[in-house]
Every structure is written in C-alpha cells, then in structure tokens.
Protein backbone atom coordinates (compact mmCIF):
# COMPACT_ATOMS: atom_id res chain seq x y z
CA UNK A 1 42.91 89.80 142.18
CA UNK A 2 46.04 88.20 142.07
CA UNK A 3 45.65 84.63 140.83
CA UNK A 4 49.10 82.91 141.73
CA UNK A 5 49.32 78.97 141.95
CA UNK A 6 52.34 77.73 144.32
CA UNK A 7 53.82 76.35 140.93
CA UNK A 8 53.35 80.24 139.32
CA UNK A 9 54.29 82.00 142.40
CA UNK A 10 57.57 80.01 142.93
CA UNK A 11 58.49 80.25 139.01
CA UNK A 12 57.51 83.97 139.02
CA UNK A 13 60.01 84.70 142.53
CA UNK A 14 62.80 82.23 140.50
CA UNK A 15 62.42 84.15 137.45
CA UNK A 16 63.07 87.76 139.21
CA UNK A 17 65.73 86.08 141.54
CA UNK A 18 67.47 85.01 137.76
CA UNK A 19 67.59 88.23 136.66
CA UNK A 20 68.45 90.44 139.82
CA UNK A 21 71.17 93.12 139.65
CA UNK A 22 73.44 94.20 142.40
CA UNK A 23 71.16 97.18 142.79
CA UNK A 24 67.95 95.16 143.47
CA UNK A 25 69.84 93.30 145.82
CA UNK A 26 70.46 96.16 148.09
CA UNK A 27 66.70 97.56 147.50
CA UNK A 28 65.56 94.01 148.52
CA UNK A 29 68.13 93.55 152.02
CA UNK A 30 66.35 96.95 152.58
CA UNK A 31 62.56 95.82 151.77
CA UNK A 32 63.56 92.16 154.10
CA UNK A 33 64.57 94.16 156.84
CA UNK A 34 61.46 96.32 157.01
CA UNK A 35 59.12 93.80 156.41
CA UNK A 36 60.35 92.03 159.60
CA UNK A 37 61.31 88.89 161.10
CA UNK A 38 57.40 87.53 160.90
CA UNK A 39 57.38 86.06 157.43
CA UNK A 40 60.36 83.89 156.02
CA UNK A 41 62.97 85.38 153.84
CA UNK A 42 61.27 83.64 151.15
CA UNK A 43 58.17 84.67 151.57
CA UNK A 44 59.79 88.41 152.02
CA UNK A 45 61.34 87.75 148.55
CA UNK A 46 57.92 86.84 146.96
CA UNK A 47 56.22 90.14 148.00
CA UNK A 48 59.32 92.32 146.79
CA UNK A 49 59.03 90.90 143.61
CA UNK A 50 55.14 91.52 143.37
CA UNK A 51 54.99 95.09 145.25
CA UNK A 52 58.54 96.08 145.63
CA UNK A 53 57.76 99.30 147.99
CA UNK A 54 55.49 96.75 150.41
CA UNK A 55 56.57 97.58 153.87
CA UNK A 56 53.99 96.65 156.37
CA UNK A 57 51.68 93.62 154.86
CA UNK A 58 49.38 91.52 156.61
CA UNK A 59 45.96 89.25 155.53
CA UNK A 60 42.33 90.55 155.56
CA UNK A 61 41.39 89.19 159.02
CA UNK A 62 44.04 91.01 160.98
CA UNK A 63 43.75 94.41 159.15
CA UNK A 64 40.01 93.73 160.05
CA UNK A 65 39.93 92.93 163.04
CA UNK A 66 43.11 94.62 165.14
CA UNK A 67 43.55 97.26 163.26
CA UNK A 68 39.73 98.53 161.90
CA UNK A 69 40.67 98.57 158.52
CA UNK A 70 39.75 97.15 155.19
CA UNK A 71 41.43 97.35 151.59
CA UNK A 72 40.32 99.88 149.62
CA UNK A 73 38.44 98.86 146.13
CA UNK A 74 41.43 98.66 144.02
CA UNK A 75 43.60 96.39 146.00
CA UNK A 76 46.13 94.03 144.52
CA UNK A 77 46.53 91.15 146.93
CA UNK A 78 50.25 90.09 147.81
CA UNK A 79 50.35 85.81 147.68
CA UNK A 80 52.53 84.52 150.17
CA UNK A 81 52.75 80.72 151.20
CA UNK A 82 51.07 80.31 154.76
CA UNK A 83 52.81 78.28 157.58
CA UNK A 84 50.47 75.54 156.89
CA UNK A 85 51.27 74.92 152.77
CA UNK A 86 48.73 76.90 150.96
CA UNK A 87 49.30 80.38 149.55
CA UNK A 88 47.36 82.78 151.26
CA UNK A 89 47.01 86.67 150.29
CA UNK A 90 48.44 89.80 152.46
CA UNK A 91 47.73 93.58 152.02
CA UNK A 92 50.50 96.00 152.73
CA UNK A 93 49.26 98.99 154.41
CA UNK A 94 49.19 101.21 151.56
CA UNK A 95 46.52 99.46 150.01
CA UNK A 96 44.07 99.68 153.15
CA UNK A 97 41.94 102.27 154.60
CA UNK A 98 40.25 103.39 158.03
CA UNK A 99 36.52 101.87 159.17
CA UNK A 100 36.68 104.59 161.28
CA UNK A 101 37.88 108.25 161.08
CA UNK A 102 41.81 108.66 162.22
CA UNK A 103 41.98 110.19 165.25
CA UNK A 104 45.91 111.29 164.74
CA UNK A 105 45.03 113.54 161.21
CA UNK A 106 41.55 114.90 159.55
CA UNK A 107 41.50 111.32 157.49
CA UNK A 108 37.93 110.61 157.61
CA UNK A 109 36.70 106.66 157.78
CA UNK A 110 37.27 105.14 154.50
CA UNK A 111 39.42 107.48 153.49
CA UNK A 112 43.82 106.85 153.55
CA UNK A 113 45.82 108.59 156.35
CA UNK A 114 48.07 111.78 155.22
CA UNK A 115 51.75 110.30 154.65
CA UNK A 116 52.99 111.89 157.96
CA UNK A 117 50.69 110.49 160.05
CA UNK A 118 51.74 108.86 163.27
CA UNK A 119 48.65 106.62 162.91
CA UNK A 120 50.76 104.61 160.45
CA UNK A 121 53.33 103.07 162.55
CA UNK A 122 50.86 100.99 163.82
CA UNK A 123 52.05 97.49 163.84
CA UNK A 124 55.13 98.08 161.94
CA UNK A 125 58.17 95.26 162.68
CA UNK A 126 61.35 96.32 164.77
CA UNK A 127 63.62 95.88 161.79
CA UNK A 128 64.80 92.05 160.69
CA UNK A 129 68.68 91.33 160.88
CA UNK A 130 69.08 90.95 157.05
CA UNK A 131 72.24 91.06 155.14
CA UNK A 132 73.35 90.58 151.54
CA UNK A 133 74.89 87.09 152.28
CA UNK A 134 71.71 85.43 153.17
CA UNK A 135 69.71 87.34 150.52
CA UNK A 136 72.32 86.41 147.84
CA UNK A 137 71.97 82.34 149.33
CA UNK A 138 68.41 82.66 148.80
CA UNK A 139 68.73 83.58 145.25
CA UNK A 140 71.17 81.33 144.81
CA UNK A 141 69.08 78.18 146.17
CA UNK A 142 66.16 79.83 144.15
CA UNK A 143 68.14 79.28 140.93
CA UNK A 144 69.20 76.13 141.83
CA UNK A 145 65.52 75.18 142.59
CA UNK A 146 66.76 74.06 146.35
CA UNK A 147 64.91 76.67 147.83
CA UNK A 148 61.79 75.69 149.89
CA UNK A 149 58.54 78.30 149.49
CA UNK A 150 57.41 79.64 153.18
C-alpha cells in the first residue's frame, strides 16, 4: 500500500520535477493530456511520477460502484490530494478487474480484459488541453516550492 504523507508526497513530486529531462517532459504533456481535465495538473504530475503509464485512474468507490470493478490483489494505490485537503488513493485501470464477466471479450469476472477490448474505453477523459508551457510552470513553481498540492 502506498503510504505517502502530504509532506512525502509533495517532496517526492518536487524531487522528480528537480530532476526531469526534456524527454520526460514530453512523456508527461502526453500522460496530462490523457489523464484528463478532472484532476489538477498537479495532481496529474503526482501520479506520473508514481505510475508513469497511468492513463485512466479513479478511487475505490467509483470503480466499485459505476463501473463493477475492484483492484486486483496486487494493487499499488496512486495518492493524490482530494478537493477537500487530504490525500486520498486512485487506481488506474490497469490495476482493476471485472465483478462480473466482460461481455465485449471471453474475460471472465475477476479476471483483466484482453488489451483490445472495447470494454476499456469505459470512462476514459476526452483529452485535456495540455502543453509544455504550463507543464514546464508547474515544475518550475514545484522547485521554487510555490506550487500548491491539488
């Protein structure tokens, strides 16, 4: 289970943002845009750096309850800070299987979905607007500890 604090969190995202390279910066812009317009930027950032091929994350409750899933044994939680202050933990969908068996591919319940199945765009984001220039101000405020977690 991931353990973070908001104090270790927030050092752990400024310590990645610190040591970024023009590459990761691109593989990031790509991983804020998929990831959608729901969470912050900065909260987008903090899941990169823990699980940078997340793509589709969201807590317990709603992979429970709208989408009939659960996360499978081995699950690393994603912390993210909630709208309300506290960290709270996400899943991305990689890390969660069916209740029930898929009725788009032979995946039975419990089991994951095959990689092609159309069963997986469920609840994916229309793509955020991200570009470098406010990726690069977020690292920027990180490292100059102005940046505000959430």
């Amino acid at each position: 289970m991931n353990r973070h604090t908001l104090a270790s969190l927030t050092k752990h995202v400024t310590n990645v943002a610190a040591r970024i390279t023009p590459g990761e910066i691109e593989e990031f812009t790509e991983a804020a845009r998929a990831l959608g317009e729901e969470l912050s930027l900065w909260n987008r950032f903090a899941i990169w750096t823990q699980r940078p091929s997340a793509r589709h994350v969201a807590d317990l409750e709603t992979w429970r309850h709208e989408h009939l899933c659960e996360p499978a044994p081995d699950a690393v939680p994603l912390a993210v800070v909630s709208p309300d202050g506290p960290l709270m933990h996400v899943y991305d969908r990689a890390d969660v299987r069916s209740l029930t068996a898929c009725q788009a591919c032979p995946a039975e319940a419990g089991e994951e979905c095959e990689p092609t199945c159309p069963a997986l765009s469920f609840g994916v984001q229309d793509p955020a607007e991200v570009d470098e220039d406010e990726v690069m101000t977020l690292v920027l405020a990180l490292l100059r500890g102005t940046a505000q977690p959430g």
